[in-house]
PDB file of N, CA and C in Angstrom:
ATOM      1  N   UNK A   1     -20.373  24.529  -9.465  1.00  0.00           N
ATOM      2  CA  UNK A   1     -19.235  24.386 -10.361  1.00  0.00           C
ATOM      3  C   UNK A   1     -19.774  23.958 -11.719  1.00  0.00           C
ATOM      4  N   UNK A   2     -19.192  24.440 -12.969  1.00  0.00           N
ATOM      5  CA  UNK A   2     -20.052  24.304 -14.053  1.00  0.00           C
ATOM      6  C   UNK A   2     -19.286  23.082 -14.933  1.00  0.00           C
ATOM      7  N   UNK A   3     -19.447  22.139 -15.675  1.00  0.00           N
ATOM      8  CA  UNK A   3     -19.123  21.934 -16.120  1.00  0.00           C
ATOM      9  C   UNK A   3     -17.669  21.397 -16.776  1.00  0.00           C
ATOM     10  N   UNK A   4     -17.457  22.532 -17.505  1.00  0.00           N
ATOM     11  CA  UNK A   4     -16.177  23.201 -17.701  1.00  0.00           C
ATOM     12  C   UNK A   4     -15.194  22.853 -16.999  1.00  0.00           C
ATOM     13  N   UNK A   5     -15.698  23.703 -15.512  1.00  0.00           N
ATOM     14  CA  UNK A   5     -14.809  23.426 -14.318  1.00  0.00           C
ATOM     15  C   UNK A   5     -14.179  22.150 -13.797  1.00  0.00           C
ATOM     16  N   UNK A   6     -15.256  21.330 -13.623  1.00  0.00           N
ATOM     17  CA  UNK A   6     -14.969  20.151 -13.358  1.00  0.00           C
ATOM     18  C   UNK A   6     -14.543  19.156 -14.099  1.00  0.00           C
ATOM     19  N   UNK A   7     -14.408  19.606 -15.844  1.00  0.00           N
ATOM     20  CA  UNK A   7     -13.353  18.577 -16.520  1.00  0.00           C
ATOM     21  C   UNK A   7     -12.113  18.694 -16.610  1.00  0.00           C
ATOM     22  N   UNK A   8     -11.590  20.319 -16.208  1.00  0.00           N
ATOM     23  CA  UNK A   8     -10.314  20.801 -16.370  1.00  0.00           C
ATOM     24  C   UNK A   8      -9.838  20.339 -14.976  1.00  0.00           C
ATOM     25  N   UNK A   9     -10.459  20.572 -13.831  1.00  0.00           N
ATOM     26  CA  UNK A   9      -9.991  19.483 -12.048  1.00  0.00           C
ATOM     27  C   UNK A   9     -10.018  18.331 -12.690  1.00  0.00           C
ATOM     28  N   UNK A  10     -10.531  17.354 -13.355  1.00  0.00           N
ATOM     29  CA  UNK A  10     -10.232  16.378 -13.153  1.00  0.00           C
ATOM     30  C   UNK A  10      -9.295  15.880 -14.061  1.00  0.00           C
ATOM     31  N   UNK A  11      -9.299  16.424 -15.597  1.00  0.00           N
ATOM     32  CA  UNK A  11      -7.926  16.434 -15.773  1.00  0.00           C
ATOM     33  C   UNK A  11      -6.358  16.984 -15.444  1.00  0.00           C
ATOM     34  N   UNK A  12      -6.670  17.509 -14.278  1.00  0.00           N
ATOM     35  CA  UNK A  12      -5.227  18.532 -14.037  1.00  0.00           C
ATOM     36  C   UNK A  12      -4.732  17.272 -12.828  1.00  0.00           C
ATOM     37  N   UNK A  13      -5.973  16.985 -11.931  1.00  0.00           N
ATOM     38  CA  UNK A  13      -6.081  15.476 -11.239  1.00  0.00           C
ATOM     39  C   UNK A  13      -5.021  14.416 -11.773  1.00  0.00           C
ATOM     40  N   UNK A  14      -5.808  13.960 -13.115  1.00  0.00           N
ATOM     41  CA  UNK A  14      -5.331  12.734 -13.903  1.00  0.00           C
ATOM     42  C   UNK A  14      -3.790  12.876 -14.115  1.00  0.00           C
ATOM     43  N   UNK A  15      -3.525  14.486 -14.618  1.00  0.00           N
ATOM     44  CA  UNK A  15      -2.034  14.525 -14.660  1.00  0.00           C
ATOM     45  C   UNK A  15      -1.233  14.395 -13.511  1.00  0.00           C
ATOM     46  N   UNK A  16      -1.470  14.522 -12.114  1.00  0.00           N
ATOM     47  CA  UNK A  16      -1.036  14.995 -11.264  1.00  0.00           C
ATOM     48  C   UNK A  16      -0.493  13.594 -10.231  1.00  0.00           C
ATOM     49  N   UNK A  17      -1.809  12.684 -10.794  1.00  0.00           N
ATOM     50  CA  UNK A  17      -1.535  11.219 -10.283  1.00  0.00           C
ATOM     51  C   UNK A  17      -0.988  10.288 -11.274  1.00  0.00           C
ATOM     52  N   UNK A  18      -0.705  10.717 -12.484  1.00  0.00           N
ATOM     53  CA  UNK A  18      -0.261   9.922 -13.594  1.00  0.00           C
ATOM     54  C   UNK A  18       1.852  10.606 -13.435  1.00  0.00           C
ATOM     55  N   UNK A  19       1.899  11.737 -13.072  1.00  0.00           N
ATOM     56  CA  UNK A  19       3.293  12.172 -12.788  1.00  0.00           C
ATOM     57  C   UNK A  19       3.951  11.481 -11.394  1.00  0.00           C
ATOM     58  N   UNK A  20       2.928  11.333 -10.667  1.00  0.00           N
ATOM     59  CA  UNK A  20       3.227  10.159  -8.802  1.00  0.00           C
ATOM     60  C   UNK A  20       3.561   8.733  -9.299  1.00  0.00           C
ATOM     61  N   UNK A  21       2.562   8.482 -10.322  1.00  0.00           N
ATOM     62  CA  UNK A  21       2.393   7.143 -10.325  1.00  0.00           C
ATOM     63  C   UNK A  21       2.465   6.658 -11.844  1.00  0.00           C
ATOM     64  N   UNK A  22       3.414   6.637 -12.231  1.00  0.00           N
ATOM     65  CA  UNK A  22       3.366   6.443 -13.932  1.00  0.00           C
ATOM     66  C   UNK A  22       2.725   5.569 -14.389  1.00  0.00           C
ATOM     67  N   UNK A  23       3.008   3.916 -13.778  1.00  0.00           N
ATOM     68  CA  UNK A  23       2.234   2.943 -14.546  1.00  0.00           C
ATOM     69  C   UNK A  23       0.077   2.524 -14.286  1.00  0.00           C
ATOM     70  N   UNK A  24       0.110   4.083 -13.843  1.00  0.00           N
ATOM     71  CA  UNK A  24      -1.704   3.825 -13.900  1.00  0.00           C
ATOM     72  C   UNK A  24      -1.994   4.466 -15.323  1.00  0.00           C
ATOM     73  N   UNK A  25      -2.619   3.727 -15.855  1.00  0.00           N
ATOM     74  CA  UNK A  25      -3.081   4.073 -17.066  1.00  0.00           C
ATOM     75  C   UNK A  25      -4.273   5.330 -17.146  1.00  0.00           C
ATOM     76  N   UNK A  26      -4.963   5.434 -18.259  1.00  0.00           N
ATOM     77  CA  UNK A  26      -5.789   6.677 -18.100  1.00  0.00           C
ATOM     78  C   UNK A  26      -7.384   5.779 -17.753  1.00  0.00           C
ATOM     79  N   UNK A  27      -7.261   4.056 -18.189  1.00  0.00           N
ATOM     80  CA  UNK A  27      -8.272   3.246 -17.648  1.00  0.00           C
ATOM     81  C   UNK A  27      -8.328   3.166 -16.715  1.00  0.00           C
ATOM     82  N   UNK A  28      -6.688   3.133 -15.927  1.00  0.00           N
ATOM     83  CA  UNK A  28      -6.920   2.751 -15.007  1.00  0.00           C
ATOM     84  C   UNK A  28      -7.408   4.107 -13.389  1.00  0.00           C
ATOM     85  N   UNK A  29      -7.464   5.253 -14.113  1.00  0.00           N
ATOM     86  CA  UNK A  29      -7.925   6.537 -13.391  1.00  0.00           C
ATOM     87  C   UNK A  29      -9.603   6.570 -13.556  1.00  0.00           C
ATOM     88  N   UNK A  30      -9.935   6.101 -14.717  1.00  0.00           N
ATOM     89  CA  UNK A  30     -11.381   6.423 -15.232  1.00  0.00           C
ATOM     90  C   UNK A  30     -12.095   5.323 -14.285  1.00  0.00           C
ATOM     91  N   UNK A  31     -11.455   3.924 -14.272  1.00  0.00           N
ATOM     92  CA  UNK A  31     -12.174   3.545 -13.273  1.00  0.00           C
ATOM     93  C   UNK A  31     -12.717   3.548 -11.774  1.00  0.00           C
ATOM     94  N   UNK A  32     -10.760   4.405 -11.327  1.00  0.00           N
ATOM     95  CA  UNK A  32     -11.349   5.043  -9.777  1.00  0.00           C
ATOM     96  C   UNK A  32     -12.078   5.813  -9.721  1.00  0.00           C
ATOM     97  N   UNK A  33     -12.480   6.658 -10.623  1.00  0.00           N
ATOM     98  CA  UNK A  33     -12.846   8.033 -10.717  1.00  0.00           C
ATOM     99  C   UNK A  33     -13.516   8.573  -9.166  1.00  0.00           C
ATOM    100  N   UNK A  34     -12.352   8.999  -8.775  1.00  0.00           N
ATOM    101  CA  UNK A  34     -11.916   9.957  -7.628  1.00  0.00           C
ATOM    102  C   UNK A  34     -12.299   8.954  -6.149  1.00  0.00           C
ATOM    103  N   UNK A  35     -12.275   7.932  -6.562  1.00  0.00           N
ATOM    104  CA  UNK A  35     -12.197   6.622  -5.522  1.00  0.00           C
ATOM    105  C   UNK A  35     -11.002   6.177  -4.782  1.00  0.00           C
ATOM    106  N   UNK A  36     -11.153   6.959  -3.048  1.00  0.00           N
ATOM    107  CA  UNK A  36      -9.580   6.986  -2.477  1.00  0.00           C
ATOM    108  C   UNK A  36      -8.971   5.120  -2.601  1.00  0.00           C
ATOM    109  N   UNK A  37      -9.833   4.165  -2.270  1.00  0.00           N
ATOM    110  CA  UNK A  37      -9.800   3.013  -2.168  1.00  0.00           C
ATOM    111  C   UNK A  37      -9.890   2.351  -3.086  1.00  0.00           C
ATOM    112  N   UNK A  38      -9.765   2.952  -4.408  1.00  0.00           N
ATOM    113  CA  UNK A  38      -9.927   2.169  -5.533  1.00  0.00           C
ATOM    114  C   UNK A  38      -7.654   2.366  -6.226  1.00  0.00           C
ATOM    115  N   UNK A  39      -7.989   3.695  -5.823  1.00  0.00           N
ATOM    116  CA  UNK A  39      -6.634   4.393  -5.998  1.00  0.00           C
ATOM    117  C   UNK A  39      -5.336   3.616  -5.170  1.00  0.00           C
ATOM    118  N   UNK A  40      -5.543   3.200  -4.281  1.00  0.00           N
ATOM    119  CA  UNK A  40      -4.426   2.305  -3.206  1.00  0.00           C
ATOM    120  C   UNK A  40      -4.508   1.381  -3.837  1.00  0.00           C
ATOM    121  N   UNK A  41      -5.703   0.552  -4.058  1.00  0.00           N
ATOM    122  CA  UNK A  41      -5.843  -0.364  -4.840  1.00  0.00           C
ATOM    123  C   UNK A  41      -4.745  -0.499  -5.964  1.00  0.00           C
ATOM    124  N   UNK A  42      -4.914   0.343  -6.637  1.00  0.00           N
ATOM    125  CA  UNK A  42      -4.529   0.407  -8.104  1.00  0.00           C
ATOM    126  C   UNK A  42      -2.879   0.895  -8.080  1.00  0.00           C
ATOM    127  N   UNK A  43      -2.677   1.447  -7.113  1.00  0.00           N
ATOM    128  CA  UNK A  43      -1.019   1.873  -6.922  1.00  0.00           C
ATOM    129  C   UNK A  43      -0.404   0.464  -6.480  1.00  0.00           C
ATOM    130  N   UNK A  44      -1.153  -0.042  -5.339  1.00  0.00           N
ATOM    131  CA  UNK A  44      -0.235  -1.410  -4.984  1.00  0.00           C
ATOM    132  C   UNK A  44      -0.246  -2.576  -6.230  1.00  0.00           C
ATOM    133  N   UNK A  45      -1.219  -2.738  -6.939  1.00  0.00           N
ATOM    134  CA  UNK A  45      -1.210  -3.803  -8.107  1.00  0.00           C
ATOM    135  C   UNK A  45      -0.266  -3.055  -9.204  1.00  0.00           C
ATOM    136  N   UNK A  46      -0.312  -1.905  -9.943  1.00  0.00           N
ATOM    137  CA  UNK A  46       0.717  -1.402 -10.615  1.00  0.00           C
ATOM    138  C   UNK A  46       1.921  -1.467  -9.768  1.00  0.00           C
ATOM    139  N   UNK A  47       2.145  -1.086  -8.917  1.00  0.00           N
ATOM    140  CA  UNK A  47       3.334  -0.561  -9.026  1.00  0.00           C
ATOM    141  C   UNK A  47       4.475  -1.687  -7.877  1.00  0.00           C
ATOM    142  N   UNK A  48       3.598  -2.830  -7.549  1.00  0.00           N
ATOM    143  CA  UNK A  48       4.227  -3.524  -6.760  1.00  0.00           C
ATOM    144  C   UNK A  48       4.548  -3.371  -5.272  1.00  0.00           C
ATOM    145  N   UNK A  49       3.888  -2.769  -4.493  1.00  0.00           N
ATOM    146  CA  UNK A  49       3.781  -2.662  -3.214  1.00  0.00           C
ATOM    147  C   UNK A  49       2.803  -3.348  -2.122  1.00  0.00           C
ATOM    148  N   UNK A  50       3.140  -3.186  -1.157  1.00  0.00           N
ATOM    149  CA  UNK A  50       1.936  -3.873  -0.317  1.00  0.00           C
ATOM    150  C   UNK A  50       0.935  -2.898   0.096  1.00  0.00           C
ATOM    151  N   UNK A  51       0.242  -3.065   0.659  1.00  0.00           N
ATOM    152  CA  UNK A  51      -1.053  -2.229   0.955  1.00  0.00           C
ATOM    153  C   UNK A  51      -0.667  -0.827   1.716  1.00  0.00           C
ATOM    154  N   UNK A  52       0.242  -1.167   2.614  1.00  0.00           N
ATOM    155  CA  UNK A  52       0.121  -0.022   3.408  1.00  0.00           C
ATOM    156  C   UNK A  52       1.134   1.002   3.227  1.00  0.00           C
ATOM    157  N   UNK A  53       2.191   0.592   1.938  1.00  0.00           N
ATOM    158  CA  UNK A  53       3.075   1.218   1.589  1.00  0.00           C
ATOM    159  C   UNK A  53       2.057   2.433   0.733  1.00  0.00           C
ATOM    160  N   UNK A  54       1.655   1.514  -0.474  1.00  0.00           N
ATOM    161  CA  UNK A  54       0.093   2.214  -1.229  1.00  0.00           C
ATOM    162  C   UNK A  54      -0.628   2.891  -0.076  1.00  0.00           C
ATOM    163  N   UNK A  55      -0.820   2.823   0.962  1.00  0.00           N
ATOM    164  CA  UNK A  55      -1.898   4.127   1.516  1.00  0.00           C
ATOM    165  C   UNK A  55      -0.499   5.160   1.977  1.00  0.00           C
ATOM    166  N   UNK A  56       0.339   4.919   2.561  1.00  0.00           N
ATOM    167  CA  UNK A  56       1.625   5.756   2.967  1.00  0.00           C
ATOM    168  C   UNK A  56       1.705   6.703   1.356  1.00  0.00           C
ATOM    169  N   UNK A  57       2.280   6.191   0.431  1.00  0.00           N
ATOM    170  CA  UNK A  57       2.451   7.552  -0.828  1.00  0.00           C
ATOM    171  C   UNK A  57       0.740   7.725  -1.272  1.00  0.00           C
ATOM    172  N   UNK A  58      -0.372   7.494  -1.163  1.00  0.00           N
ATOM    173  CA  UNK A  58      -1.364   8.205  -1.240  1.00  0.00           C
ATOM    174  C   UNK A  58      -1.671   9.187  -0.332  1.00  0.00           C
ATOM    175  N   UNK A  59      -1.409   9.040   0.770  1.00  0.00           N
ATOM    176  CA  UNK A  59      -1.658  10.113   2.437  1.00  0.00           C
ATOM    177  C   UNK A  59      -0.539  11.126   2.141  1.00  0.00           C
ATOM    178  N   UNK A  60       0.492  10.831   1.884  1.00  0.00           N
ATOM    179  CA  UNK A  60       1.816  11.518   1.694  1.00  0.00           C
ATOM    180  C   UNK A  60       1.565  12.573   0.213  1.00  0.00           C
ATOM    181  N   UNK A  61       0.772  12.051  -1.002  1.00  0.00           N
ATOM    182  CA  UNK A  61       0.345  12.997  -2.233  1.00  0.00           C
ATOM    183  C   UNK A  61      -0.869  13.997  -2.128  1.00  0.00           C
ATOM    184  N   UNK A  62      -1.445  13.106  -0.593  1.00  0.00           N
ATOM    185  CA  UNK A  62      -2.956  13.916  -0.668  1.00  0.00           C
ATOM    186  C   UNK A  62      -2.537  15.144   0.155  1.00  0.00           C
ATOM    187  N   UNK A  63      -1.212  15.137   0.846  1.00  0.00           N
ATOM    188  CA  UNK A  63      -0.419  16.171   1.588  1.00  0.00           C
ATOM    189  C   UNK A  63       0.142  17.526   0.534  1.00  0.00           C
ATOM    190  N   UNK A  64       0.545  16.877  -0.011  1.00  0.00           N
ATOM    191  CA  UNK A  64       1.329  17.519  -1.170  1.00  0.00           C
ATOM    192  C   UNK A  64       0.122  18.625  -2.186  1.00  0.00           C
ATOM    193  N   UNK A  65      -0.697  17.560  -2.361  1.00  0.00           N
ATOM    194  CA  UNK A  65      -2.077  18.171  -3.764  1.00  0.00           C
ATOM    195  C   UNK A  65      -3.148  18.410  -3.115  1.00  0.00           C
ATOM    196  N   UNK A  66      -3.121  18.994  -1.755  1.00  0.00           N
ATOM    197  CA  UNK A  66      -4.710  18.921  -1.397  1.00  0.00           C
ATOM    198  C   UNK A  66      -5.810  19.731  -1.736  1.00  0.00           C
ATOM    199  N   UNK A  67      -4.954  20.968  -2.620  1.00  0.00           N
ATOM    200  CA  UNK A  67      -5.801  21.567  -3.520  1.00  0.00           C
ATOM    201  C   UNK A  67      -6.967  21.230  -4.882  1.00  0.00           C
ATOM    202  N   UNK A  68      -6.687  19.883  -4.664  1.00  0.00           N
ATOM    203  CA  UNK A  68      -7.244  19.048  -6.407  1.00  0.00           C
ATOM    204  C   UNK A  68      -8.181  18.100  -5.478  1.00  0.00           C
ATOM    205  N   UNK A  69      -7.639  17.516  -4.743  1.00  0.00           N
ATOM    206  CA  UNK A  69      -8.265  16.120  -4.268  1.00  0.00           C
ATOM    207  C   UNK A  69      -9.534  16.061  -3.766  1.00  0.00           C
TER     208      UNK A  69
END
């Protein structure tokens, strides 16, 4: 995969989890960068949930997008 390729996946990514999850910032994507456990992480502290709610809508998006992920 060249390049190219892989900045346009990972921004089509960034949009895709920034439309699920509004209050992750674009810091706060750059730091998971493509880190499933950084990502639960970061959904339950934004967005106010407990842990396993955060892995439930991550398992449930990775259903939905499994073309990107």
């Amino acid at each position: 995969m060249n390049e190219d390729i892989a900045k346009g996946n990972w921004k089509q990514f960034k949009g895709k989890v920034k439309e699920q999850w509004g209050k992750l910032t674009d810091d706060d994507l750059d730091v998971i960068a493509g880190k499933r456990d950084q990502l639960v992480g970061k959904i339950q502290e934004r967005q106010g949930v407990a842990r396993d709610e955060a892995e439930k809508q991550v398992k449930d998006w990775e259903t939905r997008n499994k073309y990107i992920w």
